[in-house]
Protein backbone atom coordinates (compact mmCIF):
# COMPACT_ATOMS: atom_id res chain seq x y z
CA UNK A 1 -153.19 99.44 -118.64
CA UNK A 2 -151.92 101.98 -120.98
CA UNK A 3 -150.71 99.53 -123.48
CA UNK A 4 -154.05 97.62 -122.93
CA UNK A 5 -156.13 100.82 -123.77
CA UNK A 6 -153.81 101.66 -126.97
CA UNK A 7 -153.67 98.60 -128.27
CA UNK A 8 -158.05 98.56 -128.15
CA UNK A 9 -158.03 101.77 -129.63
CA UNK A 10 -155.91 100.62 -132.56
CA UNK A 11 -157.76 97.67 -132.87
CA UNK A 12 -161.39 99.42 -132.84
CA UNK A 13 -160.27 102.59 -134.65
CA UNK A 14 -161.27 104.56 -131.97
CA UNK A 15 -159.15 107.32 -129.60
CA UNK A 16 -157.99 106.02 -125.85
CA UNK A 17 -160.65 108.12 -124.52
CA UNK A 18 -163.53 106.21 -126.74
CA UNK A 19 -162.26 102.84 -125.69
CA UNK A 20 -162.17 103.94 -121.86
CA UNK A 21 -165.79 104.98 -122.02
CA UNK A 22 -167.55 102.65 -124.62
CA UNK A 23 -165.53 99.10 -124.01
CA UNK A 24 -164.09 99.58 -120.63
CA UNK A 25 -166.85 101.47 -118.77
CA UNK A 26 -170.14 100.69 -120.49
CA UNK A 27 -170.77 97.50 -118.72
CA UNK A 28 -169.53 99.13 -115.42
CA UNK A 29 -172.66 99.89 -113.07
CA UNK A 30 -170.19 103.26 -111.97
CA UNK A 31 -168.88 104.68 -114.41
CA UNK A 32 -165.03 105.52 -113.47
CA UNK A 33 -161.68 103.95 -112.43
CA UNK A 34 -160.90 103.78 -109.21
CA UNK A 35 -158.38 106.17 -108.38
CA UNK A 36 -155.00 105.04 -106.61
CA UNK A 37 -155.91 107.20 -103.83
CA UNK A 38 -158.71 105.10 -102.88
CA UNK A 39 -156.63 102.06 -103.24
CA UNK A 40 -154.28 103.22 -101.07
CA UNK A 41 -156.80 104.61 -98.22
CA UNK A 42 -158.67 100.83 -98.72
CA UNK A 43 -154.76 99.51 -98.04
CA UNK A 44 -154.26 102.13 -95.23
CA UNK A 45 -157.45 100.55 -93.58
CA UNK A 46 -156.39 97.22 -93.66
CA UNK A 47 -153.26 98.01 -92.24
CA UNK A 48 -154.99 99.96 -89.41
CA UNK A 49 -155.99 98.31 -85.42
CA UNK A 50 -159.41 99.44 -86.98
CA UNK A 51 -159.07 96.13 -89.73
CA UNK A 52 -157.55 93.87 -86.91
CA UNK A 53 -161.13 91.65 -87.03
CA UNK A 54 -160.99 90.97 -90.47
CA UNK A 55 -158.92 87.87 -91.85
CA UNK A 56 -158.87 85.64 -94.60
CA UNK A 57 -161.94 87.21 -96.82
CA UNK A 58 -161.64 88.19 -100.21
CA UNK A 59 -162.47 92.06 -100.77
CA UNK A 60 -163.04 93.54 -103.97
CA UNK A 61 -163.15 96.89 -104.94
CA UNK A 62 -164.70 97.30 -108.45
CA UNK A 63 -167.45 100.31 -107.98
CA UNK A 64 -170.04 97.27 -108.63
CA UNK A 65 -168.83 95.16 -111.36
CA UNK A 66 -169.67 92.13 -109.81
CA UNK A 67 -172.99 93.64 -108.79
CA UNK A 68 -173.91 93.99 -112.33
């Protein structure tokens, strides 16, 4: 993602920070990353007895993206 964000930054004259909140974020209906501590609780919970009932479904976690 690094490269991703430098690269956009070149190409929009505009510093890393700029091009995380006006290209990346500004369509975003939250408006952060998610961090890779919540990825990894999310993980932890599928891995848990607690997940057992859930199987074959699709879950997203994109602080409302797709809800925009």
């Amino acid at each position: 993602m690094d490269n991703q964000i430098a690269d956009q930054a070149k190409a929009n004259n505009m510093s890393s920070a700029e091009v995380i909140e006006k290209i990346m974020l500004a369509p975003a209906a939250v408006k952060r990353l998610i961090e890779p501590a919540e990825v990894a609780g999310f993980v932890a919970y599928l891995c848990s007895d607690a997940a057992g009932v859930i199987t074959g479904s699709a879950l997203t976690m994109d602080l409302g993206w797709t809800a925009r």
